[in-house]
Protein backbone atom coordinates (compact mmCIF):
# COMPACT_ATOMS: atom_id res chain seq x y z
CA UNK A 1 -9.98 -28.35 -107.26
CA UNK A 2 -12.10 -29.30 -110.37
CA UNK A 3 -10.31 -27.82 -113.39
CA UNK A 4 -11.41 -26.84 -117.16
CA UNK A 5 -8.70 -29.33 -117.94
CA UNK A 6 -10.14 -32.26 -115.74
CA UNK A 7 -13.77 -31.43 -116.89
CA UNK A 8 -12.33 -31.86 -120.39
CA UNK A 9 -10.57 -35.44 -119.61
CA UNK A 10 -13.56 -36.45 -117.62
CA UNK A 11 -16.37 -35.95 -120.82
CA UNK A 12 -13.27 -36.80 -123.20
CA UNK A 13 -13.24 -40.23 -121.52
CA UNK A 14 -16.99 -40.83 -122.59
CA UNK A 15 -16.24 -40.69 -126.51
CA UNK A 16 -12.54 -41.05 -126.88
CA UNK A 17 -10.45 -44.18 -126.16
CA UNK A 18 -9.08 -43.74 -122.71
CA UNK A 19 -10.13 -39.64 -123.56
CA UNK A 20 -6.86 -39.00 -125.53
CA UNK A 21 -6.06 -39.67 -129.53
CA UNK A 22 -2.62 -40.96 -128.63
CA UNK A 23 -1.84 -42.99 -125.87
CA UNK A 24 1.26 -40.75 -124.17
CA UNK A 25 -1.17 -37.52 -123.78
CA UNK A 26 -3.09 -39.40 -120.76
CA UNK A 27 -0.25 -39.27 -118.48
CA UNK A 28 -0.39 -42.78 -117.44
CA UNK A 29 3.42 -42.76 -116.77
CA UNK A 30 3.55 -39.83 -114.69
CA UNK A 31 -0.01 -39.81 -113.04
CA UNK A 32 -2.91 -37.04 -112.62
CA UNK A 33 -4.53 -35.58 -115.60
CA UNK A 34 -3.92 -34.13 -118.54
CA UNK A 35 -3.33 -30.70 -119.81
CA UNK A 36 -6.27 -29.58 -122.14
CA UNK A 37 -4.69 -27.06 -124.65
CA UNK A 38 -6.12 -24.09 -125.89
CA UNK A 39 -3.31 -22.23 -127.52
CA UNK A 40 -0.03 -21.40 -128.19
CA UNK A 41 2.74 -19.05 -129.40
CA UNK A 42 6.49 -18.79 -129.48
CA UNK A 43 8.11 -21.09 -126.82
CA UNK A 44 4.95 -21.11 -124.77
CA UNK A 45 1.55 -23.28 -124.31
CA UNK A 46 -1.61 -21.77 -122.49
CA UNK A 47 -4.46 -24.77 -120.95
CA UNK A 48 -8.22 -23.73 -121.06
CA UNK A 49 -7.57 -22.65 -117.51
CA UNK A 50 -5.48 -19.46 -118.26
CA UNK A 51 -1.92 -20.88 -117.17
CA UNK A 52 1.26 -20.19 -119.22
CA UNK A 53 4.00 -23.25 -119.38
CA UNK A 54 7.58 -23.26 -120.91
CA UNK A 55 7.15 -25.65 -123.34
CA UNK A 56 9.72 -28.62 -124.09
CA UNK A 57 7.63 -30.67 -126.46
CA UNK A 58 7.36 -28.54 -129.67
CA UNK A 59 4.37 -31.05 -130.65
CA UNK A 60 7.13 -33.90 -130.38
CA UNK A 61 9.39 -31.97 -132.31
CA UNK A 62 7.92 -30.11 -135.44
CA UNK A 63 7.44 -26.81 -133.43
CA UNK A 64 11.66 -26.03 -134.23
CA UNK A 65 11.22 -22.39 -134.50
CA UNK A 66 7.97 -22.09 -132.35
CA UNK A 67 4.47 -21.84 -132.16
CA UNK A 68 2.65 -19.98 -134.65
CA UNK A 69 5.10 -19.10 -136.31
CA UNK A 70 4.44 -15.94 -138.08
CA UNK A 71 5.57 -17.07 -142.21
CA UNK A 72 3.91 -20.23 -141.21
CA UNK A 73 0.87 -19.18 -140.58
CA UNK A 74 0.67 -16.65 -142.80
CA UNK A 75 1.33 -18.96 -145.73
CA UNK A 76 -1.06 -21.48 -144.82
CA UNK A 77 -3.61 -18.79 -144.54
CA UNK A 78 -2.65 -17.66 -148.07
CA UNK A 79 -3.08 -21.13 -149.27
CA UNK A 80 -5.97 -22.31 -147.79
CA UNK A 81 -8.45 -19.54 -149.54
CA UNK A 82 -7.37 -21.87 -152.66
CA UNK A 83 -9.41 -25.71 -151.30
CA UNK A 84 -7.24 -27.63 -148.22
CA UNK A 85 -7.59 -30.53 -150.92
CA UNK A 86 -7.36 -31.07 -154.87
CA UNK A 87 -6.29 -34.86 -155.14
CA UNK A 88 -4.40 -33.98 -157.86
CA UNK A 89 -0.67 -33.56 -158.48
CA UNK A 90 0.28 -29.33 -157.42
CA UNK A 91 3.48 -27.53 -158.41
CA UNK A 92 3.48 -27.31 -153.98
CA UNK A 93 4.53 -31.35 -154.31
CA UNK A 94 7.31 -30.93 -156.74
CA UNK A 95 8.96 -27.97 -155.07
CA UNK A 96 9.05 -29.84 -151.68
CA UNK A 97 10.52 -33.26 -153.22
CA UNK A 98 13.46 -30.80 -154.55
CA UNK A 99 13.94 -28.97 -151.57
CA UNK A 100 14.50 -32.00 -149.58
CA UNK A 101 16.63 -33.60 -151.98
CA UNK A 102 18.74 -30.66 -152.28
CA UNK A 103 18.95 -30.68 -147.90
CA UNK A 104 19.42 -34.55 -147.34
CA UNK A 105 22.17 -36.99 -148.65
CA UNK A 106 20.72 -40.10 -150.33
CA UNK A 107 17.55 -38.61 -151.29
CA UNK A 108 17.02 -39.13 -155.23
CA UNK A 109 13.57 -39.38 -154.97
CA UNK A 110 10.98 -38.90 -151.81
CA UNK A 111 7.12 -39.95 -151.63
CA UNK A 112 5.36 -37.82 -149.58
CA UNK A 113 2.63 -39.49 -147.07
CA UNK A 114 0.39 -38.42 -144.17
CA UNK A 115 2.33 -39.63 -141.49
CA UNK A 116 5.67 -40.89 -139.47
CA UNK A 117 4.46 -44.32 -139.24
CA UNK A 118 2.75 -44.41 -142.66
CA UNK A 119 6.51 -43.36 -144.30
CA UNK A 120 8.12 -46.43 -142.24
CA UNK A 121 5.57 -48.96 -143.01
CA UNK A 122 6.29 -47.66 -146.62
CA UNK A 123 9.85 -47.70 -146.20
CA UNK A 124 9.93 -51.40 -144.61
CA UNK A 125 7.70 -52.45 -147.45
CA UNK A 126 9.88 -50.68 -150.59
CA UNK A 127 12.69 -52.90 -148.84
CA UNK A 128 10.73 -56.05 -148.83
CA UNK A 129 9.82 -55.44 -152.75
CA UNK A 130 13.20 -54.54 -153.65
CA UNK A 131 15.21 -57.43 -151.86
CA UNK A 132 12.59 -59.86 -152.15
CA UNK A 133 13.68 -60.94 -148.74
CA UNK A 134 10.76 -60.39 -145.27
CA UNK A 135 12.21 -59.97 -142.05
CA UNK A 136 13.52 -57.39 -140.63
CA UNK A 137 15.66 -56.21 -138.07
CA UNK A 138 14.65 -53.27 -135.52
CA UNK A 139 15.91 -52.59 -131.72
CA UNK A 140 14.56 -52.20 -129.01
CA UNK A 141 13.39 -49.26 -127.53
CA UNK A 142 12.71 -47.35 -131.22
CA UNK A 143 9.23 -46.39 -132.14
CA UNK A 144 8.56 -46.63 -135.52
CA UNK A 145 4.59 -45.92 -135.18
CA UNK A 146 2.06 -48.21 -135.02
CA UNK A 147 2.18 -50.42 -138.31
CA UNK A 148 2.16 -54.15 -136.84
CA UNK A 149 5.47 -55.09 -138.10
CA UNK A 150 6.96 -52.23 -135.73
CA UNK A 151 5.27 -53.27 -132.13
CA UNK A 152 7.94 -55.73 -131.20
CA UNK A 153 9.25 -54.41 -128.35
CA UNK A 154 8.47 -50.98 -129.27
CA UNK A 155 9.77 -47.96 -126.78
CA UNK A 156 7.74 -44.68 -126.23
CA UNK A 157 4.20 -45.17 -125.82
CA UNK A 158 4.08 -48.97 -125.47
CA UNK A 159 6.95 -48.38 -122.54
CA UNK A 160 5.51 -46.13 -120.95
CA UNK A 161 1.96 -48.11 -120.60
CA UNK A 162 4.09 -51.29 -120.07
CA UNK A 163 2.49 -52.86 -122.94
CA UNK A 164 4.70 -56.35 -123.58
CA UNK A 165 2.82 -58.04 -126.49
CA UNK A 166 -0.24 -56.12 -128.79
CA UNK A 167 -3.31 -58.06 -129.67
CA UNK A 168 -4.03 -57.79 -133.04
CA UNK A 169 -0.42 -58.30 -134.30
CA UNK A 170 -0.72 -61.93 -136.00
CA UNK A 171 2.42 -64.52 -134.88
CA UNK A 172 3.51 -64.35 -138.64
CA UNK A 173 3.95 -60.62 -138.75
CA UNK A 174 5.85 -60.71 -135.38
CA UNK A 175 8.04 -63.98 -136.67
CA UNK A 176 9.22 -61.43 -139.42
CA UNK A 177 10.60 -58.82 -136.79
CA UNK A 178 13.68 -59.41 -135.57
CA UNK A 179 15.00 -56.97 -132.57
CA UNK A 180 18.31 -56.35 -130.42
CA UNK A 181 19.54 -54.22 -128.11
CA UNK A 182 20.56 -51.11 -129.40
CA UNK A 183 23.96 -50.05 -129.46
CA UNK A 184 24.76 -53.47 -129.47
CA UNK A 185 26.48 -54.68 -132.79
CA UNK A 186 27.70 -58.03 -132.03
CA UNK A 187 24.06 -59.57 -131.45
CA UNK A 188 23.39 -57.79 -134.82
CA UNK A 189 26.15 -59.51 -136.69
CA UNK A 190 24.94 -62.88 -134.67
CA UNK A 191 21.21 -62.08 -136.02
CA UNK A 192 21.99 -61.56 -139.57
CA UNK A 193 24.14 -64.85 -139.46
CA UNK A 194 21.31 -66.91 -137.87
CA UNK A 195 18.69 -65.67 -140.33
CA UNK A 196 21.27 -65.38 -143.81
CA UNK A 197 19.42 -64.54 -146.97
CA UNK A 198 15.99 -63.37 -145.30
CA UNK A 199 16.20 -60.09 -144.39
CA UNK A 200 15.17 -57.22 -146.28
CA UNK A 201 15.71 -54.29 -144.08
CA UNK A 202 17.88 -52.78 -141.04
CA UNK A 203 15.64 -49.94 -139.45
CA UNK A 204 16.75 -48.04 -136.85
CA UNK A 205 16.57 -44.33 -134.85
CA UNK A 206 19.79 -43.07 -136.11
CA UNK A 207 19.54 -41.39 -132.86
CA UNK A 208 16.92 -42.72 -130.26
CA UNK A 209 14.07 -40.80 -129.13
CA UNK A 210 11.58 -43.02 -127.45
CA UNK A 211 13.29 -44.40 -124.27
CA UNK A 212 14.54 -40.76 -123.94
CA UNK A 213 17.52 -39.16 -126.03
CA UNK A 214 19.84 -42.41 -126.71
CA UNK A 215 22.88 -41.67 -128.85
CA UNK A 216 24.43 -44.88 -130.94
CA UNK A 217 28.02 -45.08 -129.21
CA UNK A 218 31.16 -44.85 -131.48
CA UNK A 219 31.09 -47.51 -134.13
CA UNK A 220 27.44 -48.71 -134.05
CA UNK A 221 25.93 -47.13 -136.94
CA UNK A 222 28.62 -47.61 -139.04
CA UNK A 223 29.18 -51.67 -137.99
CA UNK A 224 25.29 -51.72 -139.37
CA UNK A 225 26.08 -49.82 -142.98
CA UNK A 226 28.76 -52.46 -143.19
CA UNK A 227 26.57 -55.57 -142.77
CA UNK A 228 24.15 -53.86 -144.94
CA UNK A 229 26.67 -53.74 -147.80
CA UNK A 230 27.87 -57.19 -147.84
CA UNK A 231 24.64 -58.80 -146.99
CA UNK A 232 22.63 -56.70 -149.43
CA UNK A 233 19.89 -55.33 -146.82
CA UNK A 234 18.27 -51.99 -146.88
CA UNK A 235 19.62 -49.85 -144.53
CA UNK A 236 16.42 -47.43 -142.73
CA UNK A 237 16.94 -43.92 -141.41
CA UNK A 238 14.17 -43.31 -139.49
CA UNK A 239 14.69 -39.57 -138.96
CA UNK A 240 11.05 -38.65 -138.32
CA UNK A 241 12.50 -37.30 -135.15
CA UNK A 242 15.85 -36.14 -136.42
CA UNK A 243 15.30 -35.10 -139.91
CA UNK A 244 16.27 -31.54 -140.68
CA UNK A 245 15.58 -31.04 -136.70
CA UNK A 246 19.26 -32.00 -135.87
CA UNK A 247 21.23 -30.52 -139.02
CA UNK A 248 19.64 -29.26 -142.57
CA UNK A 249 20.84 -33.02 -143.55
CA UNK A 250 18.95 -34.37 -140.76
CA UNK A 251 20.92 -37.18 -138.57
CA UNK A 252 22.68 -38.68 -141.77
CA UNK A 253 24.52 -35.15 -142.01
CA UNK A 254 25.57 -34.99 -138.29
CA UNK A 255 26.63 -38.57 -137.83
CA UNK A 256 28.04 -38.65 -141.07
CA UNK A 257 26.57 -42.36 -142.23
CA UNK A 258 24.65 -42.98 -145.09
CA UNK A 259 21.53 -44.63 -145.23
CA UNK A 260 19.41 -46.56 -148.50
CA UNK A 261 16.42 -45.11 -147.55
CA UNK A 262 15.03 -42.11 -144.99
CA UNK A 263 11.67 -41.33 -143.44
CA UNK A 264 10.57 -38.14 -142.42
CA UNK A 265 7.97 -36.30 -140.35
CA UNK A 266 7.67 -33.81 -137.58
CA UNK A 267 9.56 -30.98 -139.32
CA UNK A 268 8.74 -31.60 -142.77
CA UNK A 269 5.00 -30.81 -142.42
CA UNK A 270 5.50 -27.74 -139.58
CA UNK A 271 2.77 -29.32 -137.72
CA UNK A 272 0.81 -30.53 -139.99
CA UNK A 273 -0.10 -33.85 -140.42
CA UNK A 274 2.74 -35.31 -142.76
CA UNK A 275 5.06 -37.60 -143.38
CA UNK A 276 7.54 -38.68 -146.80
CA UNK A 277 9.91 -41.85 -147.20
CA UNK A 278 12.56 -41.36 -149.78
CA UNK A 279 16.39 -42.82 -150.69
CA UNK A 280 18.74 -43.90 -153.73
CA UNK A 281 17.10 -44.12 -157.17
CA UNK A 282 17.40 -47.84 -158.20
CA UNK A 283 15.39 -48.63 -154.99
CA UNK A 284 12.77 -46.19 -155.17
CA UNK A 285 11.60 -47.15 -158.31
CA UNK A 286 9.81 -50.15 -157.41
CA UNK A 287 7.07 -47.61 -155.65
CA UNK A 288 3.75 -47.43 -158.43
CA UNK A 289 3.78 -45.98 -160.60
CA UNK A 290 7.23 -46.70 -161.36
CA UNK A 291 7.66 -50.24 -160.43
CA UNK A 292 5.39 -52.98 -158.54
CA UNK A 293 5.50 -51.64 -154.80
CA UNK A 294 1.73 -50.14 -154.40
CA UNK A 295 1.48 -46.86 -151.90
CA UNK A 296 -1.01 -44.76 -152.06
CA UNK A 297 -3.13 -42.12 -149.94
CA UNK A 298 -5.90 -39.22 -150.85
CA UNK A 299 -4.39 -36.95 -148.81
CA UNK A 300 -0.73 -37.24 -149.50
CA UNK A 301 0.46 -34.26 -150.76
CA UNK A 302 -1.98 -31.69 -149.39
CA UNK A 303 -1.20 -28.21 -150.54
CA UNK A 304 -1.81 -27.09 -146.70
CA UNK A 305 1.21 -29.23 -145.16
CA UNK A 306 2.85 -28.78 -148.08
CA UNK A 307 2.97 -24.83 -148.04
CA UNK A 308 3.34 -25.31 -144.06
CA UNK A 309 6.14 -27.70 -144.33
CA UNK A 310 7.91 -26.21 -147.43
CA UNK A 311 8.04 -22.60 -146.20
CA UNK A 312 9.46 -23.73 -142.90
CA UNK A 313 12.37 -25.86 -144.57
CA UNK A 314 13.03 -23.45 -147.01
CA UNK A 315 13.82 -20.85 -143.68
CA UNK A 316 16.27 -23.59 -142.13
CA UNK A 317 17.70 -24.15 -145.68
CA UNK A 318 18.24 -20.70 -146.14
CA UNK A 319 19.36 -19.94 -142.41
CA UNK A 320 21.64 -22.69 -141.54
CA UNK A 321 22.79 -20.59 -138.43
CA UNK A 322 19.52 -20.98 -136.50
CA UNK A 323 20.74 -25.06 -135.61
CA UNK A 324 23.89 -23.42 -133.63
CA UNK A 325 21.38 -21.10 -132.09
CA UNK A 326 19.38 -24.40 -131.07
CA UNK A 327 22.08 -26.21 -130.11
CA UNK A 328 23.84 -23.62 -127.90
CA UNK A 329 20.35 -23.18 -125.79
CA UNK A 330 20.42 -26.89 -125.62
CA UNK A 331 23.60 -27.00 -124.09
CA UNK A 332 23.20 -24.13 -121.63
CA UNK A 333 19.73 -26.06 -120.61
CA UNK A 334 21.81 -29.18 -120.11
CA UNK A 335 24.64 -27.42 -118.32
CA UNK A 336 22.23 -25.35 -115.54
CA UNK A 337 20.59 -28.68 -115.27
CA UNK A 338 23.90 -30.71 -114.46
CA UNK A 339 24.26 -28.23 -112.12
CA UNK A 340 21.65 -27.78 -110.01
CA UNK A 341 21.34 -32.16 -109.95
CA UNK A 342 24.84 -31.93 -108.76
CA UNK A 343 23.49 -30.24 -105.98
CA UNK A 344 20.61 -32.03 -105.21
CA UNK A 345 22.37 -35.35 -104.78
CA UNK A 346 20.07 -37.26 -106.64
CA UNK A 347 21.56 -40.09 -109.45
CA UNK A 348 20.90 -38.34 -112.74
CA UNK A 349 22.17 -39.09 -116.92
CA UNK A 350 21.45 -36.89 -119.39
CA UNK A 351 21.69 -37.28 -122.78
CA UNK A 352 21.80 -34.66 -125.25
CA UNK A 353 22.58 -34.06 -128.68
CA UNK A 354 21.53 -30.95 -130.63
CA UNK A 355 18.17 -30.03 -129.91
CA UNK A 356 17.27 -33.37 -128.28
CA UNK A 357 17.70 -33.67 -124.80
CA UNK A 358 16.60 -35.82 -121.48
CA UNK A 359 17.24 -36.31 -118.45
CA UNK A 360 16.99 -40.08 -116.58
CA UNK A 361 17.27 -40.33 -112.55
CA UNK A 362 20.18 -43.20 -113.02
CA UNK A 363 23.06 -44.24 -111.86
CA UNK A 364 24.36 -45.82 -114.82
CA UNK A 365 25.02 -44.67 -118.24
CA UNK A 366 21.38 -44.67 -120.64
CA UNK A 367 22.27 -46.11 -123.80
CA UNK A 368 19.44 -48.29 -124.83
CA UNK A 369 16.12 -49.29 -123.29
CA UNK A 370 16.76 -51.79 -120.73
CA UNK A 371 19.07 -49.08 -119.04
CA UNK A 372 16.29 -46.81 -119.73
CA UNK A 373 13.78 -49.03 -117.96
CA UNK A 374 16.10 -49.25 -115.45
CA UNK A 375 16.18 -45.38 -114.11
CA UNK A 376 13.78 -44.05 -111.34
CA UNK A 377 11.42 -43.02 -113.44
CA UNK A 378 8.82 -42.75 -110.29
CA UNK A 379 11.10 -40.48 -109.20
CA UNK A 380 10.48 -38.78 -112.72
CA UNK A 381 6.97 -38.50 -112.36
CA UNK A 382 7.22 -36.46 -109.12
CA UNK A 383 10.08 -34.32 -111.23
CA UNK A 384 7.07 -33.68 -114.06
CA UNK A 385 4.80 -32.61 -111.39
CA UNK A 386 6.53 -29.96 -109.80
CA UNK A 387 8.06 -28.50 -112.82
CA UNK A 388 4.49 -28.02 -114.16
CA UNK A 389 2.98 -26.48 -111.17
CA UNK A 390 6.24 -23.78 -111.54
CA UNK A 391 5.37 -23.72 -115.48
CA UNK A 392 7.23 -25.67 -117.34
CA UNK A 393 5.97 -28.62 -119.14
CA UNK A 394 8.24 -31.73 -119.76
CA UNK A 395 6.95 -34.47 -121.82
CA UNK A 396 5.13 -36.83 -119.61
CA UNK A 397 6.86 -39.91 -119.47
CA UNK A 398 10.72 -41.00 -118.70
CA UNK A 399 11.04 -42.40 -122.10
CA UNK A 400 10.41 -39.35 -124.30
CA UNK A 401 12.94 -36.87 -125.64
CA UNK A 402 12.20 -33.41 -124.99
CA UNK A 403 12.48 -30.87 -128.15
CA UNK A 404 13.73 -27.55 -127.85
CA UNK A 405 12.38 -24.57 -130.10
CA UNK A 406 13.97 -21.64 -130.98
CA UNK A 407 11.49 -19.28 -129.62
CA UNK A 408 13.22 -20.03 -126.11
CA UNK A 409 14.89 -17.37 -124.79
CA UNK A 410 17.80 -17.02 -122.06
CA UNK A 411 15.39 -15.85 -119.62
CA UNK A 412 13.19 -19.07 -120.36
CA UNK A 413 16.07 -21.56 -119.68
CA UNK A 414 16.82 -19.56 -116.35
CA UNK A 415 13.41 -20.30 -115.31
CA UNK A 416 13.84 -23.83 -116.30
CA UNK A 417 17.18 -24.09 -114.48
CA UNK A 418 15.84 -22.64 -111.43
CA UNK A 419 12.63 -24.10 -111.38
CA UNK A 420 14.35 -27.56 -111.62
CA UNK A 421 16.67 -26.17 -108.45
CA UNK A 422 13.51 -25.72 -106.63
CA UNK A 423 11.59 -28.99 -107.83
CA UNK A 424 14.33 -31.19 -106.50
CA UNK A 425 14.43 -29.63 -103.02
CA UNK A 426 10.45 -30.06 -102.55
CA UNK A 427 10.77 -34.00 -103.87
CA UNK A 428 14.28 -34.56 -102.14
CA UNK A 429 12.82 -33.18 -98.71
């Protein structure tokens, strides 16, 4: 049957790259086509053909409290009868530096940008300009957008194309990125020894989120803040993901390790397009105007992601309670989902932590991207297809983390429980 949806994809495909504006939305991974969107409230989505899902995306994460969420809107609608753009400073800017540096640890001062992978490429270069030292070390499986210095061995959407090696990324740039397993410290220690002196900057998902939810194992993160300190590199948060989605102190808070310097996204801008790198005072101020260390960007700062992002943080700061609310759905999801896998007989790990959550058809422990690789995830791909014919829609490839909202209610992770219980018996037959 010839859809609204695959109409869409089909004159999409005629102007757009591949018909999408970011590689994961095209369903490569899990086959058929993609979901056109038309709207969406609370803890649902509706397609341009009328259908209702459950949704476990949250727009990769930002959506924590929902979809159209009614102060949200309501204050960018307020705002936006005053210009979307002034490029000029706005009392909006200064109120959202010092509500994040009153939420996160280590934040002395905070650059707001337009983007997650516009903060890290900032970040990574702050750390060059401050050490005076270029490579750096990342690992494998993180996604720290698509700078060049960050797809080496990237996870999310480069894994889930299978894209090895990306034209356009010169042999010098990629010389400059080291990368290890994650959750591996010892190759760490061996890397830093092997390249003494040259590296500027550690960055890392404090808590993976792009070959699936992958938590550091005991020790990891806290072997890396130690080489940091005696070798005098930069130690990178990148809690685009995480930050104040996990705890109102983002992943530093929960796993109780302090970083040099944090980026942000997702939940800072509330679904807007936003992003902000900040950390410790005497490396900050190399950034211009300050110092030497030139960012810039017309747009950063807009008073519409600002007033989106600032009224939405200001609710979490203010209601601290509504991250055990998050996390107690998360673990009834994850326990109804044990469940009815135990029953089905098919291999499964999840991996959960707060509101993160995923599941991999393995039968080994997932702790970093080869194991990732490693699961069934054809067997996934059938699993995405019959939850969304029964209304509930996963993110579209094995190496995503799915993002809970608050919005969900009981009755919404029953459905996703049993709908699960009857995917597996119509794959497993």
């Amino acid at each position: 049957m010839i859809t609204k949806s695959t109409e869409l994809f089909t004159r999409a495909q005629q102007s757009i790259p591949g018909g999408v504006n970011s590689p994961v939305r095209a369903f490569k991974s899990v086959g058929g086509t993609p979901l056109f969107i038309s709207r969406a409230k609370g803890a649902y989505l509706y397609d341009v053909d009328g259908n209702k899902y459950i949704d476990y995306i949250a727009s990769w994460g930002p959506m924590i409290l929902g979809h159209a969420y009614e102060p949200v809107v309501g204050a960018i609608q307020a705002q936006a009868v005053y210009s979307t753009s002034y490029g000029a400073p706005t009392e909006l800017e200064v109120k959202m530096a010092e509500l994040i540096i009153s939420m996160a640890p280590n934040v002395d001062l905070i650059r707001m940008v337009s983007s997650g992978t516009e903060a890290c490429m900032s970040a990574i270069r702050v750390a060059r300009g401050y050490t005076g030292k270029n490579k750096i070390i990342k690992f494998e499986g993180c996604y720290h957008g698509h700078a060049d210095s960050f797809l080496v061995k990237a996870g999310s959407g480069m894994a889930t194309l299978n894209i090895q090696t990306v034209p356009g990324v010169t042999a010098g740039v990629a010389n400059d990125t080291l990368t290890c397993a994650y959750n591996n410290l010892e190759a760490v220690k061996n890397l830093v020894a092997a390249n003494r002196n040259e590296i500027a900057a550690i960055i890392i998902e404090p808590i993976a989120g792009n070959m699936g939810c992958v938590l550091p194992v005991p020790g990891f993160l806290e072997g890396i803040r130690k080489i940091c300190n005696e070798e005098k590199i930069v130690f990178i948060f990148d809690e685009v993901m995480t930050g104040f989605r996990l705890a109102p102190g983002g992943a530093q808070e929960k796993m109780a390790i302090d970083a040099d310097l944090i980026t942000y996204g997702k939940v800072i801008g509330a679904g807007m397009p936003v992003g902000a790198f900040g950390g410790k005072k005497h490396i900050m101020e190399v950034v211009a105007p300050l110092g030497n260390v030139y960012q810039a960007g017309t747009l950063s700062g807009n008073p519409i992601a600002m007033i989106a992002g600032y009224t939405l943080l200001d609710i979490l700061h203010r209601n601290p309670a509504l991250y055990s609310e998050l996390d107690e759905k998360t673990i009834y999801l994850k326990n109804g989902l044990q469940d009815v896998l135990q029953e089905s007989g098919v291999p499964f790990v999840i991996n959960q932590t707060g509101s993160m959550i995923s599941v991999h058809f393995s039968k080994i422990p997932v702790t970093d991207f080869a194991s990732a690789a490693a699961a069934d995830n054809a067997f996934f791909g059938k699993f995405f297809h019959a939850m969304l014919r029964r209304g509930v829609y996963l993110p579209p490839s094995a190496f995503e983390s799915w993002f809970l909202n608050n919005a969900l209610s009981v009755e919404d992770l029953d459905k996703t429980i049993e709908a699960a219980r009857e995917s597996l018996k119509e794959i497993c037959q």
